[in-house]
PDB file of N, CA and C in Angstrom:
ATOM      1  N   UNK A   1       5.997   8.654  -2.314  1.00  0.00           N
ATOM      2  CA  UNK A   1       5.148   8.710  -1.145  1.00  0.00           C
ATOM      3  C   UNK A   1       5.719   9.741  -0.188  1.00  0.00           C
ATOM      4  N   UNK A   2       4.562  10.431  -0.012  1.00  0.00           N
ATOM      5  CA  UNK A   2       5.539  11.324   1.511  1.00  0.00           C
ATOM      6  C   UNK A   2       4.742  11.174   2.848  1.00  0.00           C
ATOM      7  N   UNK A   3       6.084  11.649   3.775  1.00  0.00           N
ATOM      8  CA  UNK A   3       5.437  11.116   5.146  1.00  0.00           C
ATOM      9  C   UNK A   3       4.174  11.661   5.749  1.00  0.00           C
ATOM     10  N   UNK A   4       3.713  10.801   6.041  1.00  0.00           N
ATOM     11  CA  UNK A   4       2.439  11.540   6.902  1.00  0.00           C
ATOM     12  C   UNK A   4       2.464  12.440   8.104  1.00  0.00           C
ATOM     13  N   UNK A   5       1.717  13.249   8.130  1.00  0.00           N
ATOM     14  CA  UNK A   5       2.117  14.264   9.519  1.00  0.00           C
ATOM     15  C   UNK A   5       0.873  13.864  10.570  1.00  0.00           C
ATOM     16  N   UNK A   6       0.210  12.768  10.540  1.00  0.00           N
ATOM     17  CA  UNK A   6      -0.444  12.596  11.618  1.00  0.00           C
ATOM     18  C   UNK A   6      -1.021  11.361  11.048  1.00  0.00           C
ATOM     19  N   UNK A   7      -1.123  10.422  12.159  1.00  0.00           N
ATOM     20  CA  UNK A   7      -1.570   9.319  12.287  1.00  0.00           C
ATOM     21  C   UNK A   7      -2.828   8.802  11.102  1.00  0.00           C
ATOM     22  N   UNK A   8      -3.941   9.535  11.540  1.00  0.00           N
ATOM     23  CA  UNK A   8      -5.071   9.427  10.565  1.00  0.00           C
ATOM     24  C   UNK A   8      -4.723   9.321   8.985  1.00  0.00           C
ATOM     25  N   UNK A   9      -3.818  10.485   8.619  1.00  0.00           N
ATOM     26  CA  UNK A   9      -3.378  10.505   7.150  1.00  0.00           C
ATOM     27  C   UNK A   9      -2.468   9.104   6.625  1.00  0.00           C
ATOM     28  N   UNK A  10      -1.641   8.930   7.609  1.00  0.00           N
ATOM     29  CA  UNK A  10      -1.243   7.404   7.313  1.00  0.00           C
ATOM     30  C   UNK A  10      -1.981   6.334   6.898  1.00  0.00           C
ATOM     31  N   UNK A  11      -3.296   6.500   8.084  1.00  0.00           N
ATOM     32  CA  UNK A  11      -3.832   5.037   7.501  1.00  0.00           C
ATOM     33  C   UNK A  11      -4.693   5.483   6.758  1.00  0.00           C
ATOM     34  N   UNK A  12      -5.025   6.603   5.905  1.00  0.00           N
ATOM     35  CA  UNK A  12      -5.637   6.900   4.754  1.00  0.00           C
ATOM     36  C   UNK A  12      -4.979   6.445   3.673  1.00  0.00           C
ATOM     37  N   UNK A  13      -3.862   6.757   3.807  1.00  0.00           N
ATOM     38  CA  UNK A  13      -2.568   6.554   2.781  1.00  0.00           C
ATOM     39  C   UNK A  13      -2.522   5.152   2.632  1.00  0.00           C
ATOM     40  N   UNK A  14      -2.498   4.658   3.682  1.00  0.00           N
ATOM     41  CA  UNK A  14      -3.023   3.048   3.951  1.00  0.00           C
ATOM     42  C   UNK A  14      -3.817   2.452   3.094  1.00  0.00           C
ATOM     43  N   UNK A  15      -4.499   2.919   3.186  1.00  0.00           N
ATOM     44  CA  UNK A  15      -6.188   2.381   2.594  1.00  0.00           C
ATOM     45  C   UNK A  15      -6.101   2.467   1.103  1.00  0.00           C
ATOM     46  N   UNK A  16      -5.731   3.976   0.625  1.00  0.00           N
ATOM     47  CA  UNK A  16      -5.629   3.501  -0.366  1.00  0.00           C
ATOM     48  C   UNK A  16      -4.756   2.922  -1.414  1.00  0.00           C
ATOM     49  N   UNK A  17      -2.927   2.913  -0.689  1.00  0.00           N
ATOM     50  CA  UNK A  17      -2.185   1.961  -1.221  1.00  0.00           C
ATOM     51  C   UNK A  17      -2.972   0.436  -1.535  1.00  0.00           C
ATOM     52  N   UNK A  18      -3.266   0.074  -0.373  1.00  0.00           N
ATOM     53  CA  UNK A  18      -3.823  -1.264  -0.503  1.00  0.00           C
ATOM     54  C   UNK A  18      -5.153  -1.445  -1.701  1.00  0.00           C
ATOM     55  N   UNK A  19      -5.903  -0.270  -1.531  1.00  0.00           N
ATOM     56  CA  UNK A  19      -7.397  -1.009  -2.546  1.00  0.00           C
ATOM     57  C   UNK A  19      -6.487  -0.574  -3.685  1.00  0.00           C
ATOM     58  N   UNK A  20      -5.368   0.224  -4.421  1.00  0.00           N
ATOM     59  CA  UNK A  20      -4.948   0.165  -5.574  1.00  0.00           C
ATOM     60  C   UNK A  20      -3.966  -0.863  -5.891  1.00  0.00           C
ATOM     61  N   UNK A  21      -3.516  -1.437  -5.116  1.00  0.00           N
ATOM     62  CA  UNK A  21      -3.279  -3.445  -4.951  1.00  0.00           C
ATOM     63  C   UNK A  21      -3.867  -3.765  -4.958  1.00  0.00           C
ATOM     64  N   UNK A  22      -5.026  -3.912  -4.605  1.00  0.00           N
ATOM     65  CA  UNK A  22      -6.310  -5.137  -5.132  1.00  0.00           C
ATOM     66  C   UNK A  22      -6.875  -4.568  -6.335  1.00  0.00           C
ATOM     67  N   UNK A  23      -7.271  -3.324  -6.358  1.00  0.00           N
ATOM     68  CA  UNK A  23      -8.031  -2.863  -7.973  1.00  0.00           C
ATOM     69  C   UNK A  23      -6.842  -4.030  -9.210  1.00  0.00           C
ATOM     70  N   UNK A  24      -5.688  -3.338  -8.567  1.00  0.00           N
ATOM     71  CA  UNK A  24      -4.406  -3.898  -9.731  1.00  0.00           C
ATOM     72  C   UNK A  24      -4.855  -5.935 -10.388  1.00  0.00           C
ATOM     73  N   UNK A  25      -4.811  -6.189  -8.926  1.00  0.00           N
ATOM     74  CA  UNK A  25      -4.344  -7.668  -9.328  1.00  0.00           C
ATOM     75  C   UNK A  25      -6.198  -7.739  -9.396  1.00  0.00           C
ATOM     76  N   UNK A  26      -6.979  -7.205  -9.016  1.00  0.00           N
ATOM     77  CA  UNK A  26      -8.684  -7.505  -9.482  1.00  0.00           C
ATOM     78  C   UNK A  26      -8.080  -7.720 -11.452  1.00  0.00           C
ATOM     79  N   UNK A  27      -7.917  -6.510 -11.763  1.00  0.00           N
ATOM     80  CA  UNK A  27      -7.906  -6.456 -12.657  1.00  0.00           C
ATOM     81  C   UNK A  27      -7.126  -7.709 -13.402  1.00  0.00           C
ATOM     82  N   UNK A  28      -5.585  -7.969 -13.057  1.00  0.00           N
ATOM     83  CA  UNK A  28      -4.750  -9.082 -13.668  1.00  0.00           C
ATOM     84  C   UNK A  28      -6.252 -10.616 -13.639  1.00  0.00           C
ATOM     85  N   UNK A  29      -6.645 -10.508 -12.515  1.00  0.00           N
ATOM     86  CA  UNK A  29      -7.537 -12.178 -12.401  1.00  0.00           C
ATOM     87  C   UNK A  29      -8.435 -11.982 -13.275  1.00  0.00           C
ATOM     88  N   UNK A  30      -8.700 -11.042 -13.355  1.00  0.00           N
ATOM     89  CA  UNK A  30     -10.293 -10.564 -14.272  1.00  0.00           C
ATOM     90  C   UNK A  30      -9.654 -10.886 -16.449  1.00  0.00           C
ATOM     91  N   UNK A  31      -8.211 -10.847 -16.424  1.00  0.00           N
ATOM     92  CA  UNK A  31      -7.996 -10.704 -17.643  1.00  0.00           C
ATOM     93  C   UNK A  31      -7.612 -12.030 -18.341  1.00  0.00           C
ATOM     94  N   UNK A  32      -7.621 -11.666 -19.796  1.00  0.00           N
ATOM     95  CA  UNK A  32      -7.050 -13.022 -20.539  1.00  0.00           C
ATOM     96  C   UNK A  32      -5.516 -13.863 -20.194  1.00  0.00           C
ATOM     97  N   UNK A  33      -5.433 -15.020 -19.919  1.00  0.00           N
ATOM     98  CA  UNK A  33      -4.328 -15.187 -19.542  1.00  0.00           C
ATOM     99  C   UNK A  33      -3.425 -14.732 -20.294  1.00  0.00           C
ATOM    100  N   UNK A  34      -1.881 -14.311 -19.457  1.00  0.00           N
ATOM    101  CA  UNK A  34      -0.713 -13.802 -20.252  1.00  0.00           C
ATOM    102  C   UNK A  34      -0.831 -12.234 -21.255  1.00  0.00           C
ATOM    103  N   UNK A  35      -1.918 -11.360 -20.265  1.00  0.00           N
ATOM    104  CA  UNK A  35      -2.039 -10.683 -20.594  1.00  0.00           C
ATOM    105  C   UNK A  35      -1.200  -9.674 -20.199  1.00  0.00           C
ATOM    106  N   UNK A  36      -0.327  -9.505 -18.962  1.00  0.00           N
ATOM    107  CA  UNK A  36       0.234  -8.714 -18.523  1.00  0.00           C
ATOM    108  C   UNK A  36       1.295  -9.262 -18.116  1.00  0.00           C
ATOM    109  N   UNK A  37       2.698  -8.329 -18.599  1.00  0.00           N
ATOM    110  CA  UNK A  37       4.109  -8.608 -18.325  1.00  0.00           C
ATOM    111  C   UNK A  37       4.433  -8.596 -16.844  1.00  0.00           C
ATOM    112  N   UNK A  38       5.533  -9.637 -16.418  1.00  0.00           N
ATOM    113  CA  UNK A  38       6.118  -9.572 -15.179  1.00  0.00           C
ATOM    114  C   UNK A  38       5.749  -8.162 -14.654  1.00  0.00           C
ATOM    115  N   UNK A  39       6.494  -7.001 -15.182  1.00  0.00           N
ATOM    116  CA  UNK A  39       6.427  -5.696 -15.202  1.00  0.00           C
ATOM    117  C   UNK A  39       5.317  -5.320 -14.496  1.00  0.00           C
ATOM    118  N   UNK A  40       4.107  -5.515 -14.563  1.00  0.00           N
ATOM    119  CA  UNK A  40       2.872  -4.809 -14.394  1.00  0.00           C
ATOM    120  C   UNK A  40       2.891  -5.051 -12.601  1.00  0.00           C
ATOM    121  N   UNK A  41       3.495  -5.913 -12.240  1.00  0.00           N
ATOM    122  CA  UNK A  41       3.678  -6.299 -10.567  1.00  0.00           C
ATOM    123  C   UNK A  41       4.479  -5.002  -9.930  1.00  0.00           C
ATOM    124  N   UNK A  42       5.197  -4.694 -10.752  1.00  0.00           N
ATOM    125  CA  UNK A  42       6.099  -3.650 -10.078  1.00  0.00           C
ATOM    126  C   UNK A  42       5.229  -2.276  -9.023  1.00  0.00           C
ATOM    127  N   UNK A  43       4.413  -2.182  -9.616  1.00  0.00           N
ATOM    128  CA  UNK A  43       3.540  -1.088  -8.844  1.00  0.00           C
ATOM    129  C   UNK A  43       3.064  -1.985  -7.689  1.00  0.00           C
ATOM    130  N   UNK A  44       2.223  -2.776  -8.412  1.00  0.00           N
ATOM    131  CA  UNK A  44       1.340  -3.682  -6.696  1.00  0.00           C
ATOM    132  C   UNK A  44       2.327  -3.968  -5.534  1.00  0.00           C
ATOM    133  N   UNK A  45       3.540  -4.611  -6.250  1.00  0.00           N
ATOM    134  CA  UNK A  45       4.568  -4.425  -5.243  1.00  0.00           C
ATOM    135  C   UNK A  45       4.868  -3.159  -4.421  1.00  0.00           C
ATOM    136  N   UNK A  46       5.537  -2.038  -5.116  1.00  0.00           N
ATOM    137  CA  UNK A  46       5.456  -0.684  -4.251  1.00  0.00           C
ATOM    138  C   UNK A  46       4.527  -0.355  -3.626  1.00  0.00           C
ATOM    139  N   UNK A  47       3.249  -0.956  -4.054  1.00  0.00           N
ATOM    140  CA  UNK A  47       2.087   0.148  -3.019  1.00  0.00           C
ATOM    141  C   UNK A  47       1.894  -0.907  -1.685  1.00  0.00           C
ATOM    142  N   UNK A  48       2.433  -2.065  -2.037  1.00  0.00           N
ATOM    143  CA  UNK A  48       1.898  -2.852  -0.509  1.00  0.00           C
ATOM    144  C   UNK A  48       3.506  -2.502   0.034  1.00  0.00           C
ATOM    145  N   UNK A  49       4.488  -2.295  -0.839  1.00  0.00           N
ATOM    146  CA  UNK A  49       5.489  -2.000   0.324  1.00  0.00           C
ATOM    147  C   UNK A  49       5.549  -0.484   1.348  1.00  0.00           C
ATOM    148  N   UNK A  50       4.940   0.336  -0.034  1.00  0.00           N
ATOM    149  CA  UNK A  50       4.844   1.693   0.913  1.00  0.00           C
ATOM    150  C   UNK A  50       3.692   1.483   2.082  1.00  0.00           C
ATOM    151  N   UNK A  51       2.748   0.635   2.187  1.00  0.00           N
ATOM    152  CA  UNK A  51       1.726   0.512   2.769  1.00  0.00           C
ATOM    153  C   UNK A  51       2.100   0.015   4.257  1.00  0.00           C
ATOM    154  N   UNK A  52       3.658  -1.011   4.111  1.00  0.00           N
ATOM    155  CA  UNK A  52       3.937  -1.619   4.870  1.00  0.00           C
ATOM    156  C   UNK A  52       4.659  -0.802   5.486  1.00  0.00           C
ATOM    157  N   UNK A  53       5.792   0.080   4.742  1.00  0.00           N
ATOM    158  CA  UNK A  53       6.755   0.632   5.610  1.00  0.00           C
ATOM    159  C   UNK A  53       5.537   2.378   6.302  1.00  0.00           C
ATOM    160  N   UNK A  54       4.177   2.234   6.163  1.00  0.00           N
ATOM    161  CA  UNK A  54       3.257   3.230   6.427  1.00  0.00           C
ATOM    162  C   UNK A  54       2.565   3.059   8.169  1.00  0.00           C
ATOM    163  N   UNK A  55       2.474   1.280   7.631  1.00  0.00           N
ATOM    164  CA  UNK A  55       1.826   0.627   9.034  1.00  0.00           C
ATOM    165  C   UNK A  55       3.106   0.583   9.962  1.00  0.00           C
ATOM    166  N   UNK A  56       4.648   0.471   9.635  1.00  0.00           N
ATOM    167  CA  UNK A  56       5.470   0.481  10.924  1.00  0.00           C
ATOM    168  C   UNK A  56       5.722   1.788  10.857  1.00  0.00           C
ATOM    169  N   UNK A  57       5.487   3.161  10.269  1.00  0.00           N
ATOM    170  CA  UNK A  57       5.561   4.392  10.952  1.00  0.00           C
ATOM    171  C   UNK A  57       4.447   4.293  11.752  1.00  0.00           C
ATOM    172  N   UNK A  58       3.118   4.038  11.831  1.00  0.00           N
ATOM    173  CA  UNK A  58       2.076   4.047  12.649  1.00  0.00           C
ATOM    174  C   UNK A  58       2.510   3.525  14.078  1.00  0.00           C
ATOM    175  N   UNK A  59       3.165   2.193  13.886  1.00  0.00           N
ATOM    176  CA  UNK A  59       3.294   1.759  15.047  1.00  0.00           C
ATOM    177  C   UNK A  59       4.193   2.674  16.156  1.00  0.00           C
ATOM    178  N   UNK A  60       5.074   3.165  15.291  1.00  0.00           N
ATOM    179  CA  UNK A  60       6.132   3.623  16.014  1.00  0.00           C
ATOM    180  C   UNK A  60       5.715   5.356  16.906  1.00  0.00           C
ATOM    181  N   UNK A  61       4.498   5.476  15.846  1.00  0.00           N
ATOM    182  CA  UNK A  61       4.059   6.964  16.514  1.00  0.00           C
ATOM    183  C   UNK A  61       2.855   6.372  17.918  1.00  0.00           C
ATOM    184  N   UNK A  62       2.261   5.355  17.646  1.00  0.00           N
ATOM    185  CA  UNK A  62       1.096   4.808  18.821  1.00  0.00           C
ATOM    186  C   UNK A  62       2.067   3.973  20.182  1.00  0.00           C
ATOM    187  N   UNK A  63       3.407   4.081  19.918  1.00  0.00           N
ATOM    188  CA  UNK A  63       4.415   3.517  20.949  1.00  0.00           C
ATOM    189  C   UNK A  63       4.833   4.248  22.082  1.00  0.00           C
ATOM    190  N   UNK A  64       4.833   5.312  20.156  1.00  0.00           N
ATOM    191  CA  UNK A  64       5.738   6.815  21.065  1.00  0.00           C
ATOM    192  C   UNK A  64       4.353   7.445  22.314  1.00  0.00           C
ATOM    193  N   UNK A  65       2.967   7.656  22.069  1.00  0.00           N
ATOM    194  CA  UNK A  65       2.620   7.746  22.612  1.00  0.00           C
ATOM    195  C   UNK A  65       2.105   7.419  23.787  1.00  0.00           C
ATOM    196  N   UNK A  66       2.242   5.884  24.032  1.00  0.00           N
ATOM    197  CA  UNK A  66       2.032   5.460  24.543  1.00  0.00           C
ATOM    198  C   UNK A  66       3.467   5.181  26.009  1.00  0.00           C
ATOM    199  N   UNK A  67       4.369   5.830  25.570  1.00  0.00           N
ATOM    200  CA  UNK A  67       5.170   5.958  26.720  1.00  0.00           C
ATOM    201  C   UNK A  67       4.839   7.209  27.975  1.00  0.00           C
TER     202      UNK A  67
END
């Protein structure tokens, strides 16, 4: 992931970390049980974490401005 250079691009980056966490686990609910290894979490995990550590750069730039 790389950093965003302006606010807007973040929560683009946002948006779509998150719907490729839900496409992901859409997909796991949608399948035969025990179809997919522990393993397959590893991404959904990274994209809601990059998503997360995306929303506290946001905050920190709408703070900064706000001083």
């Amino acid at each position: 992931m790389r950093k965003p250079e302006t606010t807007l691009e973040a929560v683009d980056q946002v948006h779509t970390l998150l719907s490729a966490a839900a496409d992901d686990l859409t997909r796991y609910l949608d399948a035969p049980e025990d179809h997919f290894a522990p393993e397959y979490f590893e991404s959904v995990k990274d994209a809601v974490l990059d998503a997360h550590m995306l929303v506290s750069w946001l905050k920190d730039q709408i703070k900064g401005g706000m001083q």
